[in-house]
Each structure stands twice: as C-alpha cells, then as structure tokens.
N, C-alpha and C. Protein backbone atom coordinates (compact mmCIF):
# COMPACT_ATOMS: atom_id res chain seq x y z
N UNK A 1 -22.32 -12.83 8.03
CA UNK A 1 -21.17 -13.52 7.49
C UNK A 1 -20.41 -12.59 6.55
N UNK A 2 -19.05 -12.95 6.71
CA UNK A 2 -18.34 -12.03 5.65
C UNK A 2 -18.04 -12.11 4.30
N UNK A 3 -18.94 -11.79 3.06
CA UNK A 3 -18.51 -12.67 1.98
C UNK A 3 -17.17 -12.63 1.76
N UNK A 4 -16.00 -11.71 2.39
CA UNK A 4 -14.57 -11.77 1.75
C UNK A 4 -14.01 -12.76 2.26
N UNK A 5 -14.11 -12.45 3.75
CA UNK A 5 -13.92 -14.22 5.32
C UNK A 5 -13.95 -15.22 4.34
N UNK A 6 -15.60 -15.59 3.74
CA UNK A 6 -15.51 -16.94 3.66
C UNK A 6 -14.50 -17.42 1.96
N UNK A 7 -13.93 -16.86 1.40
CA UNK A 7 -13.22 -17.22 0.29
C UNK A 7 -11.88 -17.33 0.57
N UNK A 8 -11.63 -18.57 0.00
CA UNK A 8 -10.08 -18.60 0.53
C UNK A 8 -8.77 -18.52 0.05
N UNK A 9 -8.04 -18.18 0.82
CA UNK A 9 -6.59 -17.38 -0.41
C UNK A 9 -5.86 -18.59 -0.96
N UNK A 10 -5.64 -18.30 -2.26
CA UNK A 10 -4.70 -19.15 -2.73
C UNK A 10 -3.38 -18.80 -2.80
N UNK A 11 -2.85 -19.80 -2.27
CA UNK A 11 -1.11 -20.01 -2.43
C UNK A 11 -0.63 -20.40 -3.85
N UNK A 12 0.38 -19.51 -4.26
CA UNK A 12 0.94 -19.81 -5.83
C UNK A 12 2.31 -20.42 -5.45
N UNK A 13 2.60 -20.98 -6.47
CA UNK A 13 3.49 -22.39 -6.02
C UNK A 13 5.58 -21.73 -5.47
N UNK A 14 5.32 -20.38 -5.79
CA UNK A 14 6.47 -19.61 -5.57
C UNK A 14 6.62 -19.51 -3.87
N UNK A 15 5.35 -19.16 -3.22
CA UNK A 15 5.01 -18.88 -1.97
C UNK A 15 5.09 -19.52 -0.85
N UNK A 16 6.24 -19.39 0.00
CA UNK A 16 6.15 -20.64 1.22
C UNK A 16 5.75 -19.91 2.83
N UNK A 17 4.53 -20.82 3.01
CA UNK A 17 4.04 -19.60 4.57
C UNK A 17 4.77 -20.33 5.58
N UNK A 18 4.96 -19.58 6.80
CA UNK A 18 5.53 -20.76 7.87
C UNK A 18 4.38 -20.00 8.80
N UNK A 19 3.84 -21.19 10.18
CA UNK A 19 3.43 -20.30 11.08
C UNK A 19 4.05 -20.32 12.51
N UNK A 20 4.36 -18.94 12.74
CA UNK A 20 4.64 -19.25 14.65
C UNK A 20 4.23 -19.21 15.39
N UNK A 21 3.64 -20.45 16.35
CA UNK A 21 2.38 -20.18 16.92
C UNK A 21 2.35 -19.53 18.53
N UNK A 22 4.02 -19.69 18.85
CA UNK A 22 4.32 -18.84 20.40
C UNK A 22 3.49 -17.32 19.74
N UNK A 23 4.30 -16.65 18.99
CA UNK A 23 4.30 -15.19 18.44
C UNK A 23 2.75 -15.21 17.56
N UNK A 24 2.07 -15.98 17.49
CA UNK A 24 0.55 -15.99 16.29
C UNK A 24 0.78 -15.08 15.51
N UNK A 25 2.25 -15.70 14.25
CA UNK A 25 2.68 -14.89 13.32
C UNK A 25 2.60 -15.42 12.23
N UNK A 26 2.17 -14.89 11.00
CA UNK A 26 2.44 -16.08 9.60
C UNK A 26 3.83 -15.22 9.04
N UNK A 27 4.97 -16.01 8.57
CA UNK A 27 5.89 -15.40 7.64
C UNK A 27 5.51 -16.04 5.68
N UNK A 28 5.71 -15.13 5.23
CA UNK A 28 5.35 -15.19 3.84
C UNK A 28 6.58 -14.90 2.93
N UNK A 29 7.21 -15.97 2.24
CA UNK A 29 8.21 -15.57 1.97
C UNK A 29 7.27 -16.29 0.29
N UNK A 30 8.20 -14.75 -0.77
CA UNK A 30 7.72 -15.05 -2.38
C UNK A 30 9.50 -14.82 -2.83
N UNK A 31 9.37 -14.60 -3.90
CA UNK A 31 10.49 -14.35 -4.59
C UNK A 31 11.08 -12.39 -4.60
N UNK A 32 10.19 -11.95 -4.24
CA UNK A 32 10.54 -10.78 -3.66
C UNK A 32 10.76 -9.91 -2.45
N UNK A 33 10.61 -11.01 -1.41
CA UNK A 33 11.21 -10.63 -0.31
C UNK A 33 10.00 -11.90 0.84
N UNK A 34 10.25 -11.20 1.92
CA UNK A 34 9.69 -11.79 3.23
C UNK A 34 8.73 -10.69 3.70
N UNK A 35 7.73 -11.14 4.03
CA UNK A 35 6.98 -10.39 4.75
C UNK A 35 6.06 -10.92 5.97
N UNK A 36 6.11 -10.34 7.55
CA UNK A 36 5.32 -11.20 8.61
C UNK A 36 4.07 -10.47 8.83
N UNK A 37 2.84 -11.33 9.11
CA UNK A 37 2.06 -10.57 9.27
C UNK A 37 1.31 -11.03 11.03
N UNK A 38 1.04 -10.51 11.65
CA UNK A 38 0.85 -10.85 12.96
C UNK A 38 -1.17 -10.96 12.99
N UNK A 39 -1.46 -12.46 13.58
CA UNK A 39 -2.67 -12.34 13.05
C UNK A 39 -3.70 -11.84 14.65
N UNK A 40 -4.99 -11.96 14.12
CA UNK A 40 -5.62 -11.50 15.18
C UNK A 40 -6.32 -12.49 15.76
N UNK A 41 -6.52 -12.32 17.24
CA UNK A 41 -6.52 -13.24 18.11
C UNK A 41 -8.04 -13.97 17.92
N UNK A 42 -8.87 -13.00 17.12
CA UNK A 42 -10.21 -13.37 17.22
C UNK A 42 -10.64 -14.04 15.86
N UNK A 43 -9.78 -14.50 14.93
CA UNK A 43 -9.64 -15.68 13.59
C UNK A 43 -8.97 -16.93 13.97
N UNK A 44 -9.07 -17.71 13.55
CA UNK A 44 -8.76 -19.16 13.14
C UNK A 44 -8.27 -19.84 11.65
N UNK A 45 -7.14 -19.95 11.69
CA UNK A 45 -6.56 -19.94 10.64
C UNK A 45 -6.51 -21.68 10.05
N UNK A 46 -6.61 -22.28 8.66
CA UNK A 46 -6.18 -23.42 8.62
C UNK A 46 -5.43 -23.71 6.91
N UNK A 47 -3.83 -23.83 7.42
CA UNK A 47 -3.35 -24.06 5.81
C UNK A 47 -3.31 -25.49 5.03
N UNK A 48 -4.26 -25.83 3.92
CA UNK A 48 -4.72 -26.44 3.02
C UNK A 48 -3.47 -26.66 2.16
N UNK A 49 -2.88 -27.84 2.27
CA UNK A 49 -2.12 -28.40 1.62
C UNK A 49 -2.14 -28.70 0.28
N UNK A 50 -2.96 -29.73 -0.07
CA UNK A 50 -3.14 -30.48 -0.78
C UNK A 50 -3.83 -29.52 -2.10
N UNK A 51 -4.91 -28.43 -1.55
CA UNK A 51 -5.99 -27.26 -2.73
C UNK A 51 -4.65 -26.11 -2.67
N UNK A 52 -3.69 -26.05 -2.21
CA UNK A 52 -2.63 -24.80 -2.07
C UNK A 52 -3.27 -23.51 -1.81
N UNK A 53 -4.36 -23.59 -0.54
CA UNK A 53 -5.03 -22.61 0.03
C UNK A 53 -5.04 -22.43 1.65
N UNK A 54 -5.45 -21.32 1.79
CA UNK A 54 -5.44 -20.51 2.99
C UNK A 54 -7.00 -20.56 3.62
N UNK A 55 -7.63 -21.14 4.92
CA UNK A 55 -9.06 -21.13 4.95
C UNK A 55 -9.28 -20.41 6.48
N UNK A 56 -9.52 -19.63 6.32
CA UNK A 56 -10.05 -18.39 7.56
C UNK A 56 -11.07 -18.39 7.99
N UNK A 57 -11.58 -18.42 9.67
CA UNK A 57 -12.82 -18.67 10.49
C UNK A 57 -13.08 -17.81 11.63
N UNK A 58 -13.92 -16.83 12.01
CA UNK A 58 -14.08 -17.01 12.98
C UNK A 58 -14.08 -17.52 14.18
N UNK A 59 -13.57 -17.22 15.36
CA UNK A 59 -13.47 -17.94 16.68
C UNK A 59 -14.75 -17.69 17.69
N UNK A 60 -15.40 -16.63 17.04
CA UNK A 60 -17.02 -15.98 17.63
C UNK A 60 -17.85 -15.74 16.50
N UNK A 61 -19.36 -15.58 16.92
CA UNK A 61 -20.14 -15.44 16.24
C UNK A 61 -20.07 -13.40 16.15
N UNK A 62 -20.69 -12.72 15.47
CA UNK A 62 -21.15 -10.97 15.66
C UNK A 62 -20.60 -10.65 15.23
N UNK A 63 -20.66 -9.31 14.34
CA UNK A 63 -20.80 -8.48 13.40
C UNK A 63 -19.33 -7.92 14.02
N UNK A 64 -18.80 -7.93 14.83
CA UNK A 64 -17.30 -7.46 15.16
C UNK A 64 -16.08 -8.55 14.59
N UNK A 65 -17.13 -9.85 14.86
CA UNK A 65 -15.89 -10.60 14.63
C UNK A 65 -15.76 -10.97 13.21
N UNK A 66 -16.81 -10.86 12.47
CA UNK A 66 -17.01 -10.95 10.78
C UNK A 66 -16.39 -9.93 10.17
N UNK A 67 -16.38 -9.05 11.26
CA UNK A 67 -15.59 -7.57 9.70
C UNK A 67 -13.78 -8.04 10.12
N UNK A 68 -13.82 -8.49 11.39
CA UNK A 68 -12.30 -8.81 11.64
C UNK A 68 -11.75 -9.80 10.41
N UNK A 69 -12.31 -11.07 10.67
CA UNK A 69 -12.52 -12.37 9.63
C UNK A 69 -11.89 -11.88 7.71
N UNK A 70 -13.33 -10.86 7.94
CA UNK A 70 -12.78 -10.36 6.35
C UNK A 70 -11.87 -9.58 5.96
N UNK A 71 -11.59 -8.82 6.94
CA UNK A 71 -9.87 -7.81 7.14
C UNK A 71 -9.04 -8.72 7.02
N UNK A 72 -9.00 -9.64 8.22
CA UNK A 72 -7.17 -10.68 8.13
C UNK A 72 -7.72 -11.35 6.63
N UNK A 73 -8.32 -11.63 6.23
CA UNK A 73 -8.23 -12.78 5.10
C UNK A 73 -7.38 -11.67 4.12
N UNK A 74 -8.31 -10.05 3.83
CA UNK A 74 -7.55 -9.38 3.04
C UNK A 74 -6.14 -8.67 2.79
N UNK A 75 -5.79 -8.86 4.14
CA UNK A 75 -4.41 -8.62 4.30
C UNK A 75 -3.23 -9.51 4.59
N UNK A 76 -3.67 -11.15 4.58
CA UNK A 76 -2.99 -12.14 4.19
C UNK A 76 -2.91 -12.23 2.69
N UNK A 77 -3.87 -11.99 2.06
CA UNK A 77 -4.37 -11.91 0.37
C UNK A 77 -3.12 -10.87 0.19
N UNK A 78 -2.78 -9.82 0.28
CA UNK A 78 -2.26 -8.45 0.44
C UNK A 78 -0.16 -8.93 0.49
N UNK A 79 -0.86 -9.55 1.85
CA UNK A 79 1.07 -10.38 1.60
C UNK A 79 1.54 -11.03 0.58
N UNK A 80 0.54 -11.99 0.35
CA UNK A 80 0.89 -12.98 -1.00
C UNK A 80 1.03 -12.71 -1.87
N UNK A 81 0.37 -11.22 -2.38
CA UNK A 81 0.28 -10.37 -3.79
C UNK A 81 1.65 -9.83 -3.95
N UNK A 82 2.01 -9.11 -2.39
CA UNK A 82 3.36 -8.30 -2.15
C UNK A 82 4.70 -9.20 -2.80
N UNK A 83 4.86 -10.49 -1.63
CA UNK A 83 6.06 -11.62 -1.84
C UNK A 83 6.06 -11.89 -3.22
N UNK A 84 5.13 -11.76 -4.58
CA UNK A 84 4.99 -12.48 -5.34
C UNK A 84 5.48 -10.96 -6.75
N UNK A 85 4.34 -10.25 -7.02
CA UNK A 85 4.35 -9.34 -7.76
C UNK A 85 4.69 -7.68 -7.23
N UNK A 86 4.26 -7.62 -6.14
CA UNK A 86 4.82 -6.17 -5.56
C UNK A 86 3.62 -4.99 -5.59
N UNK A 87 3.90 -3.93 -5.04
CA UNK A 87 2.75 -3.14 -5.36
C UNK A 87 3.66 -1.92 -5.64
N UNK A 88 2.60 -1.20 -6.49
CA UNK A 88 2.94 0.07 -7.10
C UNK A 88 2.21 1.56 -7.14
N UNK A 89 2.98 2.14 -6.95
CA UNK A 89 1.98 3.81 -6.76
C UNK A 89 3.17 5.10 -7.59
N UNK A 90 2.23 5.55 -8.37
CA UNK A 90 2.64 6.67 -8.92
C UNK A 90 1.66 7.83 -8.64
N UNK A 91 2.58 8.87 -8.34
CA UNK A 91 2.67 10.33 -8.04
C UNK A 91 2.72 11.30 -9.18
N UNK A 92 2.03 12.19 -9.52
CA UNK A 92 2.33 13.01 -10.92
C UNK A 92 1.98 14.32 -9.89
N UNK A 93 3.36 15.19 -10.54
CA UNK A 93 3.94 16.71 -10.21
C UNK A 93 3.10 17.46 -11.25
N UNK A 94 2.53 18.60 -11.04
CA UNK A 94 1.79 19.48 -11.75
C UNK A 94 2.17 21.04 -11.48
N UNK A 95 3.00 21.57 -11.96
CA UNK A 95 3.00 23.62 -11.92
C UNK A 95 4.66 23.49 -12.26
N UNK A 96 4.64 25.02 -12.40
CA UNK A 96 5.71 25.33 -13.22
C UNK A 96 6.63 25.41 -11.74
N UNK A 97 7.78 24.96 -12.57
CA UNK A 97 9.57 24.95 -11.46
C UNK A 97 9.21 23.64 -10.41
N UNK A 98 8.07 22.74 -10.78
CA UNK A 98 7.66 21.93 -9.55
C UNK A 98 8.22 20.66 -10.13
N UNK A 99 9.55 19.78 -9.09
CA UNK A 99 10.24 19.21 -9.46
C UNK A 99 10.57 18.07 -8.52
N UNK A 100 11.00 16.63 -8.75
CA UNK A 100 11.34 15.91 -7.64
C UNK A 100 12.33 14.90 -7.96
N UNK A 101 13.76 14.95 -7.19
CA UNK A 101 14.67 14.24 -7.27
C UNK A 101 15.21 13.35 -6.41
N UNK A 102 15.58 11.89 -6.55
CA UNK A 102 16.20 10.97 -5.69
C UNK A 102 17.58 11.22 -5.38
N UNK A 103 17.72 11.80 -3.94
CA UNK A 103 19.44 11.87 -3.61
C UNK A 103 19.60 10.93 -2.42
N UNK A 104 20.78 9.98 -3.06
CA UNK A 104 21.35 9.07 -1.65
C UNK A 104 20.26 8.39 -1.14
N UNK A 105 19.04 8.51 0.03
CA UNK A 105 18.14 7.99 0.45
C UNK A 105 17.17 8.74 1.27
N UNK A 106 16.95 10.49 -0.10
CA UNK A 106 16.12 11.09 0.14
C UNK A 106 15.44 11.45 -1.01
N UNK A 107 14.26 11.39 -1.16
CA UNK A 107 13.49 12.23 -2.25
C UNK A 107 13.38 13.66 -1.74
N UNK A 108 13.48 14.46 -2.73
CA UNK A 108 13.88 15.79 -2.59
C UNK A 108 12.52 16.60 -3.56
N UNK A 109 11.83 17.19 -2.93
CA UNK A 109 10.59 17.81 -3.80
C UNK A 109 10.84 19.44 -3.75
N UNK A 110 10.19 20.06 -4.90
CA UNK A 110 10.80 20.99 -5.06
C UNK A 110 8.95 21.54 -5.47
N UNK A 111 8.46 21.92 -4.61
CA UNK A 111 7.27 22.63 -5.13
C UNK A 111 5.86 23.68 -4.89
N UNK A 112 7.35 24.97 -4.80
CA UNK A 112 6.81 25.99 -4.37
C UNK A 112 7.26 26.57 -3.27
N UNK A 113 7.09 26.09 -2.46
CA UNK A 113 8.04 27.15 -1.56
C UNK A 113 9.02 27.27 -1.47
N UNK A 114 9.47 28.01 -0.15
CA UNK A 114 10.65 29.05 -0.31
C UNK A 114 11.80 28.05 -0.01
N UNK A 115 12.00 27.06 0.56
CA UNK A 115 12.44 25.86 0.62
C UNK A 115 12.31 24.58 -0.18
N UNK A 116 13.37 23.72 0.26
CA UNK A 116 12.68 22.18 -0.96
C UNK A 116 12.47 21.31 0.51
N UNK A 117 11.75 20.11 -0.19
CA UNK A 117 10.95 19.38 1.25
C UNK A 117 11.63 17.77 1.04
N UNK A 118 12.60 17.25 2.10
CA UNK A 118 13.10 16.40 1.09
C UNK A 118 12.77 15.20 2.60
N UNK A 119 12.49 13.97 2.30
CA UNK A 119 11.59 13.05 3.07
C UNK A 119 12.58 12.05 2.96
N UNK A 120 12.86 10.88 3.90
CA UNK A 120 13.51 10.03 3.91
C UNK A 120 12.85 8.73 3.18
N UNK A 121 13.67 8.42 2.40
CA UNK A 121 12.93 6.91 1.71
C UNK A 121 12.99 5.77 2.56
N UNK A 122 12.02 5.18 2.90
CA UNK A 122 11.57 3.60 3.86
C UNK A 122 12.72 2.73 3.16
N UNK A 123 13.44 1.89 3.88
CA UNK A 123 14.55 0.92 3.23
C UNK A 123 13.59 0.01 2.68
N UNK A 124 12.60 -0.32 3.27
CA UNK A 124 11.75 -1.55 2.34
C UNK A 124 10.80 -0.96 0.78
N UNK A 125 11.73 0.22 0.35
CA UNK A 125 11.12 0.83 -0.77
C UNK A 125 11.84 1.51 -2.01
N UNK A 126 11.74 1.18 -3.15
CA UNK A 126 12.06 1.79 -4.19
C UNK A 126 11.34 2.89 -4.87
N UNK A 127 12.07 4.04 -4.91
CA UNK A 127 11.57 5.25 -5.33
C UNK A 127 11.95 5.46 -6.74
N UNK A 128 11.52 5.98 -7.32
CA UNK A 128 12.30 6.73 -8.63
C UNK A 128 11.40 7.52 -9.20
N UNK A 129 12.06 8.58 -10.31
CA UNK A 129 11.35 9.86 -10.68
C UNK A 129 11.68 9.50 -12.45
N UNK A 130 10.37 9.98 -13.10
CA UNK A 130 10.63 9.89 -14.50
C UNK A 130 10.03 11.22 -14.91
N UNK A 131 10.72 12.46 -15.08
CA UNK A 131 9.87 13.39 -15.14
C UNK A 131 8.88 14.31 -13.96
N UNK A 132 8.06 14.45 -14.29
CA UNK A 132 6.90 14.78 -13.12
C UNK A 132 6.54 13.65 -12.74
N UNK A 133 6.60 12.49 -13.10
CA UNK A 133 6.15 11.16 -12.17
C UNK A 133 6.89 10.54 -11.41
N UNK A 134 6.39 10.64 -9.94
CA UNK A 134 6.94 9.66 -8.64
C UNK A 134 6.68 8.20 -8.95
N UNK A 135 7.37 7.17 -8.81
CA UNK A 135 6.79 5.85 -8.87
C UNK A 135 7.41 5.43 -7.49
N UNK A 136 6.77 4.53 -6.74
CA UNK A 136 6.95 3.97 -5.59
C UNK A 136 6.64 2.81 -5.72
N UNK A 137 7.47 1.34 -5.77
CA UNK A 137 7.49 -0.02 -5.76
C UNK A 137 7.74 -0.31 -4.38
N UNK A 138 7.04 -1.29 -3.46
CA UNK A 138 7.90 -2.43 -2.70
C UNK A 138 6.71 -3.73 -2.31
N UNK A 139 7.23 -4.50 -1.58
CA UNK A 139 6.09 -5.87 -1.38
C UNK A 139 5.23 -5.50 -0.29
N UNK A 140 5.23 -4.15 0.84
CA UNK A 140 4.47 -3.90 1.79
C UNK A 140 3.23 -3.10 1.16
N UNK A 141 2.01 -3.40 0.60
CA UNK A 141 0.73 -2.56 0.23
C UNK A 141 0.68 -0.77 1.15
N UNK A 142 0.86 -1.53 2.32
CA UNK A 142 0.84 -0.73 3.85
C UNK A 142 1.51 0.35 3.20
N UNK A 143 3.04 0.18 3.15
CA UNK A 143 3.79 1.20 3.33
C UNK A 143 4.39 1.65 2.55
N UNK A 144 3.98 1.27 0.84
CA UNK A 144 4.04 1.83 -0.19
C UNK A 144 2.91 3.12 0.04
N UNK A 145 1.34 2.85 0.40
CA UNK A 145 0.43 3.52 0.11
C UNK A 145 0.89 4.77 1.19
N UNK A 146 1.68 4.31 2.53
CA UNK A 146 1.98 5.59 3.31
C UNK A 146 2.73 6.32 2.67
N UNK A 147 3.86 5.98 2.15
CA UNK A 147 4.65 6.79 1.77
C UNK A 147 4.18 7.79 0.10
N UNK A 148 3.10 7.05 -0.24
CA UNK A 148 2.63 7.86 -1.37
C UNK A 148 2.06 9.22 -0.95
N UNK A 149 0.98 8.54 0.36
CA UNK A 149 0.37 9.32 0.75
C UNK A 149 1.30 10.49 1.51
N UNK A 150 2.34 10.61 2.29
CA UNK A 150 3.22 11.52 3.17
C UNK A 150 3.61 11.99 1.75
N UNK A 151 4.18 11.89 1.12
CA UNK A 151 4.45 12.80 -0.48
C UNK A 151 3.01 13.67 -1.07
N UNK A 152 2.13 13.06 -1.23
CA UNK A 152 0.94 13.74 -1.82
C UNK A 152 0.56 15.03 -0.69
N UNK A 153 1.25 14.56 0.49
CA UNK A 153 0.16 15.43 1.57
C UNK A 153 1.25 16.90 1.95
N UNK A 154 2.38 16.83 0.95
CA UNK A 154 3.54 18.23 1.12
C UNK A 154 2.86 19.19 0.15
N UNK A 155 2.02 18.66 -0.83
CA UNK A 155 1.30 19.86 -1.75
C UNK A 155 -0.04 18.97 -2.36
N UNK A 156 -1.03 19.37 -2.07
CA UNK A 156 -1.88 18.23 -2.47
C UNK A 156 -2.62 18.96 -3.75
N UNK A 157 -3.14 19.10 -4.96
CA UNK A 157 -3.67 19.39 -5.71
C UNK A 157 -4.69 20.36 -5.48
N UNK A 158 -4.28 21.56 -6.05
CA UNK A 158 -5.39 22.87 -5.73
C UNK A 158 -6.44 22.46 -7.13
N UNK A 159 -7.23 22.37 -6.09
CA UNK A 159 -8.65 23.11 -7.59
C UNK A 159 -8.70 23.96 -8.24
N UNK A 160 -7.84 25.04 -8.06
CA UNK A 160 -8.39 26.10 -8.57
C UNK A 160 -7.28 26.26 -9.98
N UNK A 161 -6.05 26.42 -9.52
CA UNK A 161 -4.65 26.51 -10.27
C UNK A 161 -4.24 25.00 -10.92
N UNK A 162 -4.83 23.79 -10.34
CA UNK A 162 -4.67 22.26 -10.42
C UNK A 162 -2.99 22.14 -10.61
N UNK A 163 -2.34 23.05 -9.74
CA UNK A 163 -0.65 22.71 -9.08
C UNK A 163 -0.75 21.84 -8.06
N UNK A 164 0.07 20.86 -7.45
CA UNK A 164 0.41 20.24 -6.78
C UNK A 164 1.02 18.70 -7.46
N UNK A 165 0.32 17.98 -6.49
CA UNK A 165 0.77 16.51 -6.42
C UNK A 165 -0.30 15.90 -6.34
N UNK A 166 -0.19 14.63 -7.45
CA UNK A 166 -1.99 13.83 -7.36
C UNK A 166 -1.47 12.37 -7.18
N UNK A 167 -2.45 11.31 -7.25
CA UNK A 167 -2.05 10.20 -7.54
C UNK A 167 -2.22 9.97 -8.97
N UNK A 168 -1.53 9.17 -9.75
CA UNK A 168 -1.82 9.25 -10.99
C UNK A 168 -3.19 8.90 -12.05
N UNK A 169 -4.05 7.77 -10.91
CA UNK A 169 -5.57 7.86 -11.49
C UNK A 169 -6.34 8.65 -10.65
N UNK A 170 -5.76 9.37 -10.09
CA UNK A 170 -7.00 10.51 -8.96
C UNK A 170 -7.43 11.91 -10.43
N UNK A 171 -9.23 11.46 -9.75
CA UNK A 171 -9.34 12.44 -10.67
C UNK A 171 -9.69 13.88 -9.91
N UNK A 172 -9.18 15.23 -10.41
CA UNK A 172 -9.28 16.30 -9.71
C UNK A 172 -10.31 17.04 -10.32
N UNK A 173 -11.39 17.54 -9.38
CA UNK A 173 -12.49 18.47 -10.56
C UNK A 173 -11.97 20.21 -10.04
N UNK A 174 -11.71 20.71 -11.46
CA UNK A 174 -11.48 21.78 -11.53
C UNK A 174 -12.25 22.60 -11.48
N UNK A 175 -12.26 23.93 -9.96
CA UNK A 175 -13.08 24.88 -9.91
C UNK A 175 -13.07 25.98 -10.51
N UNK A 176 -14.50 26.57 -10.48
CA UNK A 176 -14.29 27.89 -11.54
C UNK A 176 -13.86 28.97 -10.23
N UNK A 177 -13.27 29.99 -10.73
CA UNK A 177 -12.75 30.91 -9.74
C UNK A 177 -13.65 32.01 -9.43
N UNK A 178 -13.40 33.44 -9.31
CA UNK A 178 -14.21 34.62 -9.06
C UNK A 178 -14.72 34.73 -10.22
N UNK A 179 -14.53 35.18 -11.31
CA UNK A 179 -14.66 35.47 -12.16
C UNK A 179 -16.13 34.52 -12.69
N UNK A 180 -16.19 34.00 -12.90
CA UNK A 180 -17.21 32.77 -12.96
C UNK A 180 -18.96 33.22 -12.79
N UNK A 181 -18.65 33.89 -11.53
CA UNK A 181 -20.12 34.42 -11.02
C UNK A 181 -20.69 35.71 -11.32
C-alpha cells in the first residue's frame, strides 16, 4: 500500500476542480492561474464534497499500481499548491564577470565563455535577476524545476574554483586541488 495513495488532498476553499471524463482530465483552477492535469488510467479518483477533499484508489492490486496511486495523488497535491501559492526556485551566479540579465523574453547569462548563452523564457514563467540571484516563479512545479534545471546545466558549479551556477540551498563540497597531496 502506498502511504502517500492513501491520504487525501485537501481542497482550499479558493480552488475549483472540474473533471472531464471523455479526455480523463482534472482542470484546477486557484487564483493564480489554471492548470490540467491528465490522470492515469490505472487510479480511481473520487471528489469529496462535503470534507473539501480529493480521495485516490487504485483500480488493481501490485506494487506497480501503488507507486502509480502515490505519484497521481502527489501531483494533484502539486497542482493545488501551484493554482493557490506558486512555486519558486532560485539560482545563485558564482565567479568573477559572471552575470545574468532579463531581455524582452530571454534570460541572457554571461558566464565565461567566449560567448553569452541566452535561453528563451517559458510564457507560463516569471524570471527575474537580483544580483547573482536567478529567481524563477510560476504555478507549474514541472516546469519551474525544468527551467531551473536547463539554466544550472549551462555552467554547473566546479569544485574546485566553486564558479558556476548552484541552486540556492544546494550544498557544494569544495575540493582540495594538486597542491593538497
């Protein structure tokens, strides 16, 4: 059994789900946007009116269909968080001349090479730069964390020099170099 499966999501009173059952789609609309999530064929879904909850089941018994169970529950959980409060990821720039600016509906990174590396911003996303820190807001978990991640992965944090790009609670352990031994 899945202990995440069997707990069930609560709906906050901002949150209105609809379901479509041609398309086996839930739409999740909060005060910060809409978001659909397409469910999987091997859950059973039932929305609780009256407790303002979400109650998720298995349609089979086995260890395939329990890790499924506890995935959709967490990524219905995931929508509701999105529509409601939003998710957030910050980026911190580390080395000298290493720089990153929002133009029009590109972030523009500047760090280190002989070129600058400049990435298109997702329309379902707010970027902005305070310094060496990237911040990335929007209601998709998904595609906030991609787009953190496609930024982190143009210079990713050397051990040795600790230049690059981190996430802002990633911790980096600093290696000793030649000299050392």
């Amino acid at each position: 059994m899945s202990k995440i499966g069997k707990q069930p999501i609560k709906i906050l009173d901002d949150v209105k789900i609809e379901f479509d059952k041609s398309k086996n789609e839930l739409s999740i609309t909060g005060k910060k946007g809409t978001l659909i999530h397409k469910l999987n064929s091997g859950v059973d879904f039932e929305i609780n009116e009256d407790k303002k909850e979400i109650v998720l089941r298995p349609k089979k018994t086995g260890h395939d269909f329990f890790a499924i169970w506890g995935t959709e529950r967490a990524l219905i959980n995931n929508c509701i968080i999105g529509v409601t409060s939003g998710f957030e990821k910050r980026l911190i720039i580390e080395g000298i001349g290493y720089k990153a600016e929002v133009k029009d509906k590109n972030i523009v990174l500047n760090i280190g090479y002989s070129h600058s590396v400049s990435l298109e911003i997702p329309k379902d996303l707010n970027v902005s730069v305070d310094k060496n820190t990237i911040i990335i807001n929007g209601i998709s978990k998904k595609s906030v964390g991609d787009f953190a991640a496609l930024i982190r992965i143009q210079r990713k944090t050397n051990p040795y020099s600790m230049k690059g790009i981190k996430y802002a609670d990633e911790r980096v352990i600093k290696k000793s170099g030649k000299k050392a031994g």
